[in-house]
Each structure stands twice: as C-alpha cells, then as structure tokens.
C-alpha atoms as a PDB file:
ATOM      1  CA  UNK A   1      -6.550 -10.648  -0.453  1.00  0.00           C
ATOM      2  CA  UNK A   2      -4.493 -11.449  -3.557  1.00  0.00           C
ATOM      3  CA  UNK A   3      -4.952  -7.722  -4.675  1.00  0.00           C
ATOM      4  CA  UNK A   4      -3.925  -6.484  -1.445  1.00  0.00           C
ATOM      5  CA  UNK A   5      -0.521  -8.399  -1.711  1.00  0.00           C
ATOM      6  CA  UNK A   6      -0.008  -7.246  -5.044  1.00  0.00           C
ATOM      7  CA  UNK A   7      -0.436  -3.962  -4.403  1.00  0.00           C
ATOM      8  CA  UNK A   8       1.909  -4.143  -1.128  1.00  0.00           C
ATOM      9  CA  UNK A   9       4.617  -6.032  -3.214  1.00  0.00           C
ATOM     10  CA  UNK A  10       4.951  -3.247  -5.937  1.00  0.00           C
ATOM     11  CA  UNK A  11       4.883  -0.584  -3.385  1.00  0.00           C
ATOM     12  CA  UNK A  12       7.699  -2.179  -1.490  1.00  0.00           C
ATOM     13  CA  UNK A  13       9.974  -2.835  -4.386  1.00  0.00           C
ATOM     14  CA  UNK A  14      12.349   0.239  -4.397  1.00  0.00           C
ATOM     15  CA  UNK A  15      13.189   0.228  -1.366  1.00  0.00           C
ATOM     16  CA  UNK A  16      15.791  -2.291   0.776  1.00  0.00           C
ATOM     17  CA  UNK A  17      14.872  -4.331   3.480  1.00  0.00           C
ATOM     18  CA  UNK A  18      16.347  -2.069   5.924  1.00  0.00           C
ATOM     19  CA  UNK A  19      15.009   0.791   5.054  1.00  0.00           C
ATOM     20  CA  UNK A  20      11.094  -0.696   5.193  1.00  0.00           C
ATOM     21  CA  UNK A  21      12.297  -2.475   8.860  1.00  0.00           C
ATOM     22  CA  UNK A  22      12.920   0.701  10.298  1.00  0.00           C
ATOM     23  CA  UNK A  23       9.911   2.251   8.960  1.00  0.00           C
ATOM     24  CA  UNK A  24       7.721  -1.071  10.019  1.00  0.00           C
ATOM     25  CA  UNK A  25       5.214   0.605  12.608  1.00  0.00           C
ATOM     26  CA  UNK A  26       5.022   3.461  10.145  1.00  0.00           C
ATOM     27  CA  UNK A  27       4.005   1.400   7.412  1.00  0.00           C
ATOM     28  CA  UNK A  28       1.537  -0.781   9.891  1.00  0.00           C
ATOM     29  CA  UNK A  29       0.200   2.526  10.486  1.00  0.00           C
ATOM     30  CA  UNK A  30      -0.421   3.609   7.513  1.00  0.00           C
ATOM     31  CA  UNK A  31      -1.894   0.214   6.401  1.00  0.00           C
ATOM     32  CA  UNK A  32      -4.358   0.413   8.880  1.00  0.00           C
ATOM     33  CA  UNK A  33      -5.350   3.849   7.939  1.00  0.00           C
ATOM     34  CA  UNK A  34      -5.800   2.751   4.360  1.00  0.00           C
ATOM     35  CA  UNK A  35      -8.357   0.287   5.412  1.00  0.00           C
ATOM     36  CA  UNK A  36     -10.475   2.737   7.152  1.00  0.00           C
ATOM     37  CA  UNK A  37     -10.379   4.420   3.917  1.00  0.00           C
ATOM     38  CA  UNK A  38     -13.413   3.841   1.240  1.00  0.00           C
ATOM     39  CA  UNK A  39     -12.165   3.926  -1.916  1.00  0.00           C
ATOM     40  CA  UNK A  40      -9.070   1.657  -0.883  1.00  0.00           C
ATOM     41  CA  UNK A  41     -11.332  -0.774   0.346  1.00  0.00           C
ATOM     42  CA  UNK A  42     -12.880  -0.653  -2.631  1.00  0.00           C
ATOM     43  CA  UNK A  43     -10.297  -0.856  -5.053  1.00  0.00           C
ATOM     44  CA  UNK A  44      -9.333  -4.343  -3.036  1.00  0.00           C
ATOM     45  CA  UNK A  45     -12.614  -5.844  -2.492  1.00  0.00           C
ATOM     46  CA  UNK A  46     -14.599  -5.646  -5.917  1.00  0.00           C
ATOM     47  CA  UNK A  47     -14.020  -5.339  -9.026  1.00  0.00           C
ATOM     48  CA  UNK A  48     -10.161  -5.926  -8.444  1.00  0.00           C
ATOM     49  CA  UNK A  49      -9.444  -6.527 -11.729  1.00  0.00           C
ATOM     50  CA  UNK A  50     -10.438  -3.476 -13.146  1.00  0.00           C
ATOM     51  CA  UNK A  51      -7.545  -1.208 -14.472  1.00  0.00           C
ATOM     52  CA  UNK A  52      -8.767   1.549 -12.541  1.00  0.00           C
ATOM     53  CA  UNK A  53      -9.103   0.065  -9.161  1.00  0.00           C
ATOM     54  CA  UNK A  54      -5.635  -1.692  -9.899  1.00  0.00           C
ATOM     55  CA  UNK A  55      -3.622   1.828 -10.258  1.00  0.00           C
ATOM     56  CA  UNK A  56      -5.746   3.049  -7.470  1.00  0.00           C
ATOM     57  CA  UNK A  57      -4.881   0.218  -4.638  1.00  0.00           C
ATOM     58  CA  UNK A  58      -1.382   0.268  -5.874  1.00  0.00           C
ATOM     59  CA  UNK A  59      -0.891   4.235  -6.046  1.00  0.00           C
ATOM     60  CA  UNK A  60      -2.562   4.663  -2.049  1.00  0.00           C
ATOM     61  CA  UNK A  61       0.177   1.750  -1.142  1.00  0.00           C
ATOM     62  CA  UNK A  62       3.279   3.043  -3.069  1.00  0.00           C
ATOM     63  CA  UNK A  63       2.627   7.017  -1.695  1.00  0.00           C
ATOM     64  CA  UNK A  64       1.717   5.223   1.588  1.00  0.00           C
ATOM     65  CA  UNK A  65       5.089   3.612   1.822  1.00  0.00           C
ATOM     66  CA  UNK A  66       7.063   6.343   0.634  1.00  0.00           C
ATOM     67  CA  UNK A  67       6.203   8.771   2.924  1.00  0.00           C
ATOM     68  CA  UNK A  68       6.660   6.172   5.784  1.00  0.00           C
ATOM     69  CA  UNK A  69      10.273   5.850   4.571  1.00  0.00           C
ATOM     70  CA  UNK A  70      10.774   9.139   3.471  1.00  0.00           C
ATOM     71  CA  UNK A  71       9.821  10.169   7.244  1.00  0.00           C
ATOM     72  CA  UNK A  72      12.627   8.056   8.874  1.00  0.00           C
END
C-alpha cells in the first residue's frame, strides 16, 4: 500500500491542514470511490513502479482532492 500513500501524500501537499480537515468526509468519499474504480486499482496494485501507473494513481488522487477542497 506504499503506492497508495505516496500517491495520497503528493496529492495532499498544497493544501493546509485545515483546509483537508474540513473537507475529510469529502476526501473519504472520494477515496472510496477511487477504489471502486479499475484503472486506479490498477495503477496501485501491479506494476506500481511503472511511470505510467505512477502519474496515473497520483493524478486520480491530486484531482480527487482538489475538487473535495475546492467544493468546501
């Protein structure tokens, strides 16, 4: 689950802590709808170190994230 981490770590980044906190059940939400999704669980289950899968599982997290914040 390193990869998922890594990806969640990058996509978190810009923003403050307050910010994300508000947005928390958003952002559960929108995890949880990730994982339901094929090509994310892909791009975090195999072949995780490939560059394509890397920008892909880090992309779906960072526009995830975003929009949960951007939302608030």
């Amino acid at each position: 689950m390193a990869t998922l981490f890594d990806a969640q770590m990058i996509a978190v980044e810009p923003f403050s802590v307050t910010a994300l906190a508000s947005r928390s059940e958003a952002i559960k939400l929108g995890m949880l709808k990730l994982f339901a999704d094929e090509e994310f669980a892909h791009a975090i289950a195999s072949q995780t170190n490939t560059p394509r899968f890397v920008r892909t599982r880090i992309s779906m997290v960072a526009e995830m994230v975003q929009e949960a914040v951007a939302s608030a």
